[in-house]
Protein backbone atom coordinates (compact mmCIF):
# COMPACT_ATOMS: atom_id res chain seq x y z
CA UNK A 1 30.60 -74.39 -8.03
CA UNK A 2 28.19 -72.39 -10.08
CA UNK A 3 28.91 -73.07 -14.25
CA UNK A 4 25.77 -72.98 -15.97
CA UNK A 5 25.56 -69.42 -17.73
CA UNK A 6 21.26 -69.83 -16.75
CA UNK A 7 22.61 -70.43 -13.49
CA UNK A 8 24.63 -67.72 -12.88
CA UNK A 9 22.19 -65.28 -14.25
CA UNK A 10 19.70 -66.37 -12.02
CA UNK A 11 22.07 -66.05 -9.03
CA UNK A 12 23.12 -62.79 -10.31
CA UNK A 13 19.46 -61.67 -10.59
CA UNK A 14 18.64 -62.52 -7.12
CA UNK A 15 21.45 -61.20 -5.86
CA UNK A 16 20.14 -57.63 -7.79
CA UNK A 17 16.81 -58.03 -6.45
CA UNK A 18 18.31 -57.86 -2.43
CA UNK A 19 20.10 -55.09 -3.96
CA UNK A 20 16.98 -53.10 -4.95
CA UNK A 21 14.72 -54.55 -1.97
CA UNK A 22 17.94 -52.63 0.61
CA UNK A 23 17.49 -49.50 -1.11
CA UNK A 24 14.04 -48.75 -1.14
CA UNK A 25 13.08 -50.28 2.40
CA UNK A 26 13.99 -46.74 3.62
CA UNK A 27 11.25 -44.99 1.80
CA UNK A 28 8.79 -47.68 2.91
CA UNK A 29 9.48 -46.28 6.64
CA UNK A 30 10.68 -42.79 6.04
CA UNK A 31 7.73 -41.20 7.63
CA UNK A 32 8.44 -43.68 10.94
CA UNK A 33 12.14 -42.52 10.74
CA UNK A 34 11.46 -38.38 10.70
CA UNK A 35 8.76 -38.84 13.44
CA UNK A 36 11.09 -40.74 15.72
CA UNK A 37 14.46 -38.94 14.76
CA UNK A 38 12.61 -35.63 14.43
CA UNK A 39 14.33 -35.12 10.73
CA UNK A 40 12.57 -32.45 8.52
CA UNK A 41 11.67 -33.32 4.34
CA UNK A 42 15.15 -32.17 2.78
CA UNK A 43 17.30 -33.88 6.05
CA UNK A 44 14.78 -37.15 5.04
CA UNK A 45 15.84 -36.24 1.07
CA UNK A 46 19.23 -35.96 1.84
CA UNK A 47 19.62 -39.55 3.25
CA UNK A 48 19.47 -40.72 -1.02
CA UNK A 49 22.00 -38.13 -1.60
CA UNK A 50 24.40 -39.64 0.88
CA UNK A 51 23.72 -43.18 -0.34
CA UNK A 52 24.24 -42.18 -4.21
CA UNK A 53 27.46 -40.53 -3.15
CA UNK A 54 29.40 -43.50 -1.64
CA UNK A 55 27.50 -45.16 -4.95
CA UNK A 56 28.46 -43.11 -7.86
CA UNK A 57 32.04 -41.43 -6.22
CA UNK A 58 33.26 -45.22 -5.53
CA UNK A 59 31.83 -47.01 -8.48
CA UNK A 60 34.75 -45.91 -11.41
CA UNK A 61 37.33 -47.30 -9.24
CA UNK A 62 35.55 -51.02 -9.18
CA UNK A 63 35.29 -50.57 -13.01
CA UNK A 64 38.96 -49.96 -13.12
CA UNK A 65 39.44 -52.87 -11.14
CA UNK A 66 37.03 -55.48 -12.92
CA UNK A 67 38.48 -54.00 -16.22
CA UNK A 68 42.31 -54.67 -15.37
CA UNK A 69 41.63 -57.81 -14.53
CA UNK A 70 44.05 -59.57 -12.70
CA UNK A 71 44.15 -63.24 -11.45
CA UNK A 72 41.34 -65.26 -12.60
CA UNK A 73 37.83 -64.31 -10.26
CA UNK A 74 38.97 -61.10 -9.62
CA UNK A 75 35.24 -60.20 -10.31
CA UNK A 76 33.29 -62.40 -8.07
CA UNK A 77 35.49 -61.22 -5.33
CA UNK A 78 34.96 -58.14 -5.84
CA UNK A 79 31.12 -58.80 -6.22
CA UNK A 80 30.91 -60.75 -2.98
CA UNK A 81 32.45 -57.88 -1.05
CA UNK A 82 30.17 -55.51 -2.52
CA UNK A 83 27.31 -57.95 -1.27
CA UNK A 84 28.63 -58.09 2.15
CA UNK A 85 29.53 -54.41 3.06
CA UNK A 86 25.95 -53.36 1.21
CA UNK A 87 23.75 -55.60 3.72
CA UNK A 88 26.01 -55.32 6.77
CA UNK A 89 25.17 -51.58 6.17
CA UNK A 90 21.36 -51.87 5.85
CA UNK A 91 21.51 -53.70 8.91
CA UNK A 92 23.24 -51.22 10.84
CA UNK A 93 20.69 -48.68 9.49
CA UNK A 94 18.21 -50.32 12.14
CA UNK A 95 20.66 -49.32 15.10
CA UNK A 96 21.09 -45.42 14.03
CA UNK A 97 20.22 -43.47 17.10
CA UNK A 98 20.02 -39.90 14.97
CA UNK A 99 20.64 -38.75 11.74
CA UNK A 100 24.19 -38.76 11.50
CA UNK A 101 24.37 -42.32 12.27
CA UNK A 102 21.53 -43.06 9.47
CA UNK A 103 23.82 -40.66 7.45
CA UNK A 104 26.82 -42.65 7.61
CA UNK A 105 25.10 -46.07 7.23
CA UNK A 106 23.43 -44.90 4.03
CA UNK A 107 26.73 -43.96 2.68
CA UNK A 108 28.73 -47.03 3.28
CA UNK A 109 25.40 -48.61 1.38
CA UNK A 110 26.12 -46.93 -1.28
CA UNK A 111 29.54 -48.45 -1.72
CA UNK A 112 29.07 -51.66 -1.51
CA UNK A 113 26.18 -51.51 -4.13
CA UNK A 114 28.62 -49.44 -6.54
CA UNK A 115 30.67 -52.94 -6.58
CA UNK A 116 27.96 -55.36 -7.74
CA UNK A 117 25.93 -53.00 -10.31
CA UNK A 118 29.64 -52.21 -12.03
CA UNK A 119 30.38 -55.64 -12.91
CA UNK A 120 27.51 -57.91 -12.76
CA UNK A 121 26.34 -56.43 -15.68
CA UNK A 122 29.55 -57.59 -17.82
CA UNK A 123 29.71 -61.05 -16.62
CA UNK A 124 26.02 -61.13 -18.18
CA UNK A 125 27.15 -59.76 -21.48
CA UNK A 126 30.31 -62.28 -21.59
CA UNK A 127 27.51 -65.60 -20.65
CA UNK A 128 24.88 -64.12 -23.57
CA UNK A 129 25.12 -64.67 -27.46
CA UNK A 130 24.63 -61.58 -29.36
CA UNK A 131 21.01 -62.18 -30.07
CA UNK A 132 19.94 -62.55 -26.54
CA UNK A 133 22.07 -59.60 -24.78
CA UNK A 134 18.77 -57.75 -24.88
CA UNK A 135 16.58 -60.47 -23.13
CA UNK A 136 19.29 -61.58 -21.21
CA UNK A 137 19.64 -58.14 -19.41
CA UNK A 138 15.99 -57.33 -19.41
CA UNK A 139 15.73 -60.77 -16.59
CA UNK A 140 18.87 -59.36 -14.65
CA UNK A 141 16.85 -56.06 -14.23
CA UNK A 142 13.64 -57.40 -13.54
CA UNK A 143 14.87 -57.38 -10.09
CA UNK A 144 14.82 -53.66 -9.64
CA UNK A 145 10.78 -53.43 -9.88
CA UNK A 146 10.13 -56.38 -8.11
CA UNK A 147 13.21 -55.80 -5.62
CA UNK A 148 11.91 -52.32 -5.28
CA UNK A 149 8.68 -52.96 -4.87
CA UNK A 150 9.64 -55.66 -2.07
CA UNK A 151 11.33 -53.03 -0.31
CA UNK A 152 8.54 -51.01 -0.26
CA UNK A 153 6.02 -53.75 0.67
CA UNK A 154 8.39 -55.69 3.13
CA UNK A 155 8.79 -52.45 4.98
CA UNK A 156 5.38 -50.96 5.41
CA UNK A 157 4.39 -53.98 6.73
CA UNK A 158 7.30 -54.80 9.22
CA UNK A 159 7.35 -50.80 9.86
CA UNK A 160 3.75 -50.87 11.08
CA UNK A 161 3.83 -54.63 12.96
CA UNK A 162 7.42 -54.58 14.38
CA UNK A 163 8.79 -50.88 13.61
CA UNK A 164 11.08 -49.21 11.23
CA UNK A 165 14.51 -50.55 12.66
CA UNK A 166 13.39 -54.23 12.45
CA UNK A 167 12.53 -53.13 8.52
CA UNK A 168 16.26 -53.15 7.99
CA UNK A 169 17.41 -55.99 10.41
CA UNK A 170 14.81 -57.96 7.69
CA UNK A 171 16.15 -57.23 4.82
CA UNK A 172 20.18 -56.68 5.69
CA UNK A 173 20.61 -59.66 7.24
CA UNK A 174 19.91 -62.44 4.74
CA UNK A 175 22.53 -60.60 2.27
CA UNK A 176 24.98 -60.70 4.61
CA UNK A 177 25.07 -64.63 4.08
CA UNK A 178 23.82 -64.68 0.51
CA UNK A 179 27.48 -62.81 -0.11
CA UNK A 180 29.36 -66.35 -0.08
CA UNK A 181 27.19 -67.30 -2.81
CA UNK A 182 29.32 -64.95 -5.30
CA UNK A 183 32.79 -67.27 -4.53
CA UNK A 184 30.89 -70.01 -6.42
CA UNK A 185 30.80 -68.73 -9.89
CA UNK A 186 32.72 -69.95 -12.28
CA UNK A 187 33.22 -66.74 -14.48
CA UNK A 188 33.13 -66.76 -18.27
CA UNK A 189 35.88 -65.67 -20.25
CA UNK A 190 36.15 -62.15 -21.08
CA UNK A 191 35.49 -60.97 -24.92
CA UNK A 192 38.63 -59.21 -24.53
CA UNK A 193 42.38 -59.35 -23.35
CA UNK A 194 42.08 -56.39 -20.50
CA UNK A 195 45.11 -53.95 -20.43
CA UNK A 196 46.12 -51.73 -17.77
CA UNK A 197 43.78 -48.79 -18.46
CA UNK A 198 44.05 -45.54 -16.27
CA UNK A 199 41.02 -43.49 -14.67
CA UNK A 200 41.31 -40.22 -16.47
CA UNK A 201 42.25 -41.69 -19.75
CA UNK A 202 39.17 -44.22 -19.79
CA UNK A 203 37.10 -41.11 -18.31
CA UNK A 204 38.12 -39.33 -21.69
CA UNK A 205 38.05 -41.89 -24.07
CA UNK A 206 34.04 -42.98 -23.03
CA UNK A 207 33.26 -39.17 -23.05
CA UNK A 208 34.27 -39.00 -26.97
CA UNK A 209 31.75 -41.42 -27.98
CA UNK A 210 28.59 -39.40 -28.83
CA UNK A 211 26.31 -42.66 -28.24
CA UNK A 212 27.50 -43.15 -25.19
CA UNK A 213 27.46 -39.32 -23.84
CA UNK A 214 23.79 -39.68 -24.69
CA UNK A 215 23.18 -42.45 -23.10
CA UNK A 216 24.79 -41.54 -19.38
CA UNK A 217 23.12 -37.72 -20.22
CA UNK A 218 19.10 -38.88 -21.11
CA UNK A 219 19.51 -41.62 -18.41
CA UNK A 220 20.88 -38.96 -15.83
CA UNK A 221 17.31 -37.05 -16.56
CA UNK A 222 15.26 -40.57 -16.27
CA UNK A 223 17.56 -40.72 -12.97
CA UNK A 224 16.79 -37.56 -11.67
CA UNK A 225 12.70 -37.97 -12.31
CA UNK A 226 12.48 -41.99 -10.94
CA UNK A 227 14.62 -41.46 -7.94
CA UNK A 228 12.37 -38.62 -6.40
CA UNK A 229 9.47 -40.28 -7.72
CA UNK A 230 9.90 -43.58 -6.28
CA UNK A 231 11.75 -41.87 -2.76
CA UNK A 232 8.88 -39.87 -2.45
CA UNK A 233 5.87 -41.80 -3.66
CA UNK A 234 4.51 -43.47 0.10
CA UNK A 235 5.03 -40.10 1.73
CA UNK A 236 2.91 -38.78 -1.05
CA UNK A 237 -0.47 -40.67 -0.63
CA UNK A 238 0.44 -40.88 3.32
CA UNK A 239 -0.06 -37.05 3.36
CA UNK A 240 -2.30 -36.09 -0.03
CA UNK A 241 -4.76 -39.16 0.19
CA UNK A 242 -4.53 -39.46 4.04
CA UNK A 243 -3.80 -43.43 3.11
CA UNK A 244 -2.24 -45.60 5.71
CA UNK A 245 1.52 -45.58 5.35
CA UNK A 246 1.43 -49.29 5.12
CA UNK A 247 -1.18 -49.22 2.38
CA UNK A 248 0.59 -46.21 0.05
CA UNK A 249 3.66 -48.64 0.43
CA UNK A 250 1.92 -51.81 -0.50
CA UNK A 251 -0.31 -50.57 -2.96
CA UNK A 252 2.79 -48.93 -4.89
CA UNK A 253 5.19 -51.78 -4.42
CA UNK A 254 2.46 -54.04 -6.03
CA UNK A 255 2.18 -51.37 -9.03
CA UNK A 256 5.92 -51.20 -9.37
CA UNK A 257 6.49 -54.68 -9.94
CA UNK A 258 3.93 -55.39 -12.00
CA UNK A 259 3.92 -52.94 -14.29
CA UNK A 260 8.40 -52.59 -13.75
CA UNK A 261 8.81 -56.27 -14.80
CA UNK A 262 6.27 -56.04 -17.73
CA UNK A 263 7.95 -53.26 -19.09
CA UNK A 264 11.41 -54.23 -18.47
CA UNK A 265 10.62 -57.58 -20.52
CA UNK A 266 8.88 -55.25 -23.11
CA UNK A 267 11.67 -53.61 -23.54
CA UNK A 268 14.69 -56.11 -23.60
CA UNK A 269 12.16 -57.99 -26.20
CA UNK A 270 11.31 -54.53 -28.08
CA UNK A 271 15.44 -54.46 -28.26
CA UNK A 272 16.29 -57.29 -29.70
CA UNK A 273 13.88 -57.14 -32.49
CA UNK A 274 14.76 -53.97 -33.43
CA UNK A 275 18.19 -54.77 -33.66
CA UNK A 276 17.48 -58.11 -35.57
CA UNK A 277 15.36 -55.75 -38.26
CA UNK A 278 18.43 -53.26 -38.49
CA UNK A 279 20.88 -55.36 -39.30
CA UNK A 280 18.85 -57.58 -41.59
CA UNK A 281 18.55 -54.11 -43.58
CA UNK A 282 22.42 -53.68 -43.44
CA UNK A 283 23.22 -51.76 -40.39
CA UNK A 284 25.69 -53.62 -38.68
CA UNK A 285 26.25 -50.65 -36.04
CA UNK A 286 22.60 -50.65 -35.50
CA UNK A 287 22.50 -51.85 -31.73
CA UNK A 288 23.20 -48.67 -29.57
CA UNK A 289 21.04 -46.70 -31.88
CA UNK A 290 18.05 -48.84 -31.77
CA UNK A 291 18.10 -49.27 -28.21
CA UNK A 292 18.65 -45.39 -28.11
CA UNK A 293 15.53 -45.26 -29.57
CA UNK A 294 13.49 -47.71 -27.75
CA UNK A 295 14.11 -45.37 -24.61
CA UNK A 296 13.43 -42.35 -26.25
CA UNK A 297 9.93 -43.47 -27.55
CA UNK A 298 9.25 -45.28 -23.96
CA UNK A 299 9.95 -41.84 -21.83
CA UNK A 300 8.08 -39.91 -24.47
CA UNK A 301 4.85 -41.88 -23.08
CA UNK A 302 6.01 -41.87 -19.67
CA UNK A 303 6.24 -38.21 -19.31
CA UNK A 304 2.54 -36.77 -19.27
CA UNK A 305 1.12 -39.95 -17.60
CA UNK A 306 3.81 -38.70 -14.38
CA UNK A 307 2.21 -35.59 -14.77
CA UNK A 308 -1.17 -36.81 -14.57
CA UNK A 309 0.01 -39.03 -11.31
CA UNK A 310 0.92 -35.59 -8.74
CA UNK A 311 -2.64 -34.03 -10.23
CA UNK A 312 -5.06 -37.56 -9.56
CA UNK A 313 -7.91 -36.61 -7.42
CA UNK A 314 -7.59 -39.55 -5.31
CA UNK A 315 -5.41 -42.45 -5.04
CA UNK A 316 -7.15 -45.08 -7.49
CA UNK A 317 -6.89 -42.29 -10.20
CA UNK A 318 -3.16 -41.78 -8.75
CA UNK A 319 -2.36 -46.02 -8.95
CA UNK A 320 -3.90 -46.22 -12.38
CA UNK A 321 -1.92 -43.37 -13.92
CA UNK A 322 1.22 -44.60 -11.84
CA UNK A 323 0.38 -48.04 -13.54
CA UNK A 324 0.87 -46.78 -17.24
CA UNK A 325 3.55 -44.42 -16.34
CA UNK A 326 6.27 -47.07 -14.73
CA UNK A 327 5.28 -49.41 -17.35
CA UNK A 328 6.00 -46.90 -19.97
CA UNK A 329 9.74 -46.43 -17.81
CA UNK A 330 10.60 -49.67 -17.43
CA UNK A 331 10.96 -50.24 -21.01
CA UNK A 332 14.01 -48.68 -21.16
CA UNK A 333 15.58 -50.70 -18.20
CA UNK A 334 17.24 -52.75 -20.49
CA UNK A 335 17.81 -50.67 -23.69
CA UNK A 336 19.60 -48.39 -21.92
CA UNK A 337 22.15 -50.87 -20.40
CA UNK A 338 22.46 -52.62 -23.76
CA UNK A 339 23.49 -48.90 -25.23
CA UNK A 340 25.72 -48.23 -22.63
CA UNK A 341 27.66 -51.69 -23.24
CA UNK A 342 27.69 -51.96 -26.94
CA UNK A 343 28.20 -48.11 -27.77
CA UNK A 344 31.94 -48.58 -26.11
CA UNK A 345 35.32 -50.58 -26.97
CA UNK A 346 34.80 -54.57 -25.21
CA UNK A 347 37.81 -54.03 -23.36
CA UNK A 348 36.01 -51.03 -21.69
CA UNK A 349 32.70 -52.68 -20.60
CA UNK A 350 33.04 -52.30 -16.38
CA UNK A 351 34.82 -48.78 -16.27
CA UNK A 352 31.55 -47.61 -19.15
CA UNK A 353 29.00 -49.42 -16.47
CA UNK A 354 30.80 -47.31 -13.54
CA UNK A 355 31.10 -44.23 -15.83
CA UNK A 356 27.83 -44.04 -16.38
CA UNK A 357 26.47 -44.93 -12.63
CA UNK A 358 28.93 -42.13 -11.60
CA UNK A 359 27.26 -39.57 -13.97
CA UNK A 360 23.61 -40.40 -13.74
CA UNK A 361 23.70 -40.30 -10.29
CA UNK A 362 25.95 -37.42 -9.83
CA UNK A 363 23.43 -35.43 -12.65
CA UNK A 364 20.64 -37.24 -11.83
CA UNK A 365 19.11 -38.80 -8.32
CA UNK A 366 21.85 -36.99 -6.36
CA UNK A 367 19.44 -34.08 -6.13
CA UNK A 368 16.25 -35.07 -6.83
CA UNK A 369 14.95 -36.54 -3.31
CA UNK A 370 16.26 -33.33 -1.56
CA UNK A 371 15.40 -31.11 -4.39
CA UNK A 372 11.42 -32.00 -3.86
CA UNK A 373 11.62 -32.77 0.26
CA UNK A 374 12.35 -28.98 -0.02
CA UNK A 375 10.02 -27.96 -2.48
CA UNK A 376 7.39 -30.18 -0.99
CA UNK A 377 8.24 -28.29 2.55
CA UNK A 378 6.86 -25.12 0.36
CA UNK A 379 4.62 -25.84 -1.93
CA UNK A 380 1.49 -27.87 -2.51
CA UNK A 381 2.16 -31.27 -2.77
CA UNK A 382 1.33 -31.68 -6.89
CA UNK A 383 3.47 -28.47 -7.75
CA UNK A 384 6.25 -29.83 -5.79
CA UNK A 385 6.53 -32.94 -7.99
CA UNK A 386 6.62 -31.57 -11.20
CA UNK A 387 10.44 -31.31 -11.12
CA UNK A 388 9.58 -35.12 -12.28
CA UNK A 389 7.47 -35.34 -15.77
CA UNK A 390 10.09 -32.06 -17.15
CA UNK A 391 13.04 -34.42 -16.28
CA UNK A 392 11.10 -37.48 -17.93
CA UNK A 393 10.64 -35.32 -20.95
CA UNK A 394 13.91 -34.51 -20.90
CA UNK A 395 15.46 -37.64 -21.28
CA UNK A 396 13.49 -38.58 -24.12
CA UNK A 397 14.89 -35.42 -26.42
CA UNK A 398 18.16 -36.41 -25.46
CA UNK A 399 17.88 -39.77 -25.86
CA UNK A 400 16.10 -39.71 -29.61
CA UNK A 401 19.15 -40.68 -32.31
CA UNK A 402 17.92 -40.18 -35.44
CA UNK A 403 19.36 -42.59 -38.48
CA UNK A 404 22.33 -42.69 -39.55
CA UNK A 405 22.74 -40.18 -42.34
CA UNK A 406 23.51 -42.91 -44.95
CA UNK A 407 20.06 -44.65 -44.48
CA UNK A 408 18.09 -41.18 -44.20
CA UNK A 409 19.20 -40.84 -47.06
CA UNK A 410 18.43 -44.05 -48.99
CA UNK A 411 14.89 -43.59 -47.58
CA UNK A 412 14.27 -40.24 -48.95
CA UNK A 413 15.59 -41.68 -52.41
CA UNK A 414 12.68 -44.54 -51.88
């Protein structure tokens, strides 16, 4: 059995990073797949939106679950099942024979993923002390740039030496069997006796909270902007640059996790700092705020450097302003979750997690991949992906919380 709390976040994380490395092996191949399957761009686009549906639609229910509780490891269970049906599924990706099949593989993805990224996130958050929540969560998602950009390496290079289906018999397979692994944790005690709490009641009650509203609604934008961008990236030096598939898929993948986990370590440390200086000055309430903040700064940067990507006039200029701009992104990996968690009652923590996947997916990534595989079926390639830097920008205004009025005002008396 599994006890140590740096234990169990390190199985959690690696569990996360398969999670991320399933995902994104489809865009790796995605040209492979439409030449073989003879799919068109918004068909190809549409395969995300079927994924985030069985993702967002299914994920309040496993907060409900996880937050009712029951008999003692209800929450690895429902974890390892997530695990399980979230592999099996990539797996069975490699067998479609057309798109439906890829269609309905994609889908039951979606659901088992919904499981795991609803709860792992509050077993973290019962394991850390207050002043590491921030750094704590920044290592859990580490693992979606470097499992992202595994998927995207893993499968260019399978996709060009053994095909696109063997891509996902790769990477499926081994979480199939790393499932079993969940059964061993011990959990940690909750922070809070969990009642019986009902859907639409917990729907309303997470809504109220102005924090939190802001938090699901900037993070829907950020959402909307990295899910076409990273769905879409390969295909975009494959046909712009005329690069190699497996080189536009390397190439990124390398970017994304270097500059991902540097800024999602930036950002967990940026975090905890600023919540350390807030409530040194008195502001006990400080940490959604801060790490408000911290995002809204972060995709203020990000936004013109995305820009600057779609216009590069060749691919080094393209990698270098990629570079800057996922670093600047990636900062808010872990703000953002932190906000989400602390800006809502304890007893609350799995159905706000599965809240907010259901809304930033349904207002975010659910259209974004088809949204540009249609535009980019019309337009020139750069004008196509500017749907991305206005959504970046977005988020930022909506994220920005300004002081609480209290402290505005003591600093205008200074």
């Amino acid at each position: 059995m599994i006890r140590r709390p740096a234990a169990i976040l390190a199985l959690l994380t690696a569990l996360n990073l398969l999670n991320y490395l399933d995902r994104f092996v489809l865009s790796a191949v995605l040209p492979l797949v439409q030449d073989e399957l003879g799919i068109n761009g918004f068909v190809a686009g549409s395969l995300a939106t079927v994924f985030l549906v069985g993702y967002f639609a299914t994920s309040p229910f496993f907060g409900l679950l996880a937050d009712r509780g029951g008999e003692s490891g209800a929450r690895k269970k429902l974890m390892a099942a997530g695990v399980a049906v979230w592999s099996a599924a990539t797996a069975a990706t490699g067998l479609s024979a057309g798109a439906a099949a890829l269609i309905a593989s994609r889908a039951v993805v979606g659901v088992g993923e919904a499981s795991y990224a609803t709860i792992a996130p509050t077993i973290i958050d019962d394991m850390a002390a207050p002043e590491k929540k921030g750094r704590w969560l920044s290592i859990f998602y580490l693992a979606i740039p470097v499992g992202s950009a595994l998927g995207f390496v893993i499968g260019g290079i399978v996709g060009k030496h053994f095909g696109w289906r063997a891509a996902f018999f790769a990477v499926g397979i081994p979480g199939v069997l790393a499932a079993a692994l969940c059964l061993t944790v011990v959990e940690p005690v909750a922070h809070a006796v969990r009642e019986r709490l009902a859907l639409a009641k917990t729907a309303r009650t997470l809504a109220a909270i102005l924090l939190y509203r802001r938090g699901v609604l900037g993070y829907a934008a950020q959402t909307f902007a990295m899910g076409g961008f990273g769905y879409w990236a390969p295909t975009f030096l494959y046909r712009r640059y005329g690069l190699p598939l497996d080189k536009a898929s390397g190439t990124f993948g390398v970017i994304l996790v270097l500059a991902g986990g540097a800024g999602t370590v930036l950002g967990g440390a940026w975090t905890d700092r600023g919540i350390k200086r807030a409530k040194a000055a008195g502001d006990d309430g400080a940490s959604a705020r801060v790490a408000l903040r911290v995002c809204a700064v972060s995709s203020m940067l990000a936004a013109p450097l995305a820009a600057g990507c779609f216009w590069a006039g060749n691919a080094t200029q393209f990698f270098a302003l990629a570079f800057a701009c996922e670093l600047a992104l990636f900062i808010s990996t872990s703000p953002i979750n932190a906000a989400l968690l602390r800006s809502v009652p304890s007893n609350m923590r799995a159905s706000a997690m599965a809240m907010s996947i259901f809304g930033i997916h349904a207002l975010g990534d659910l259209w974004s991949p088809p949204f540009l595989g249609l535009a980019m079926d019309h337009l020139p390639l750069p004008m196509a992906m500017m749907g991305v830097p206005m959504a970046i920008a977005l988020s930022s205004a909506v994220w920005w919380v300004p002081p609480p009025p209290e402290r505005a005002t003591r600093h205008a008396a200074a």
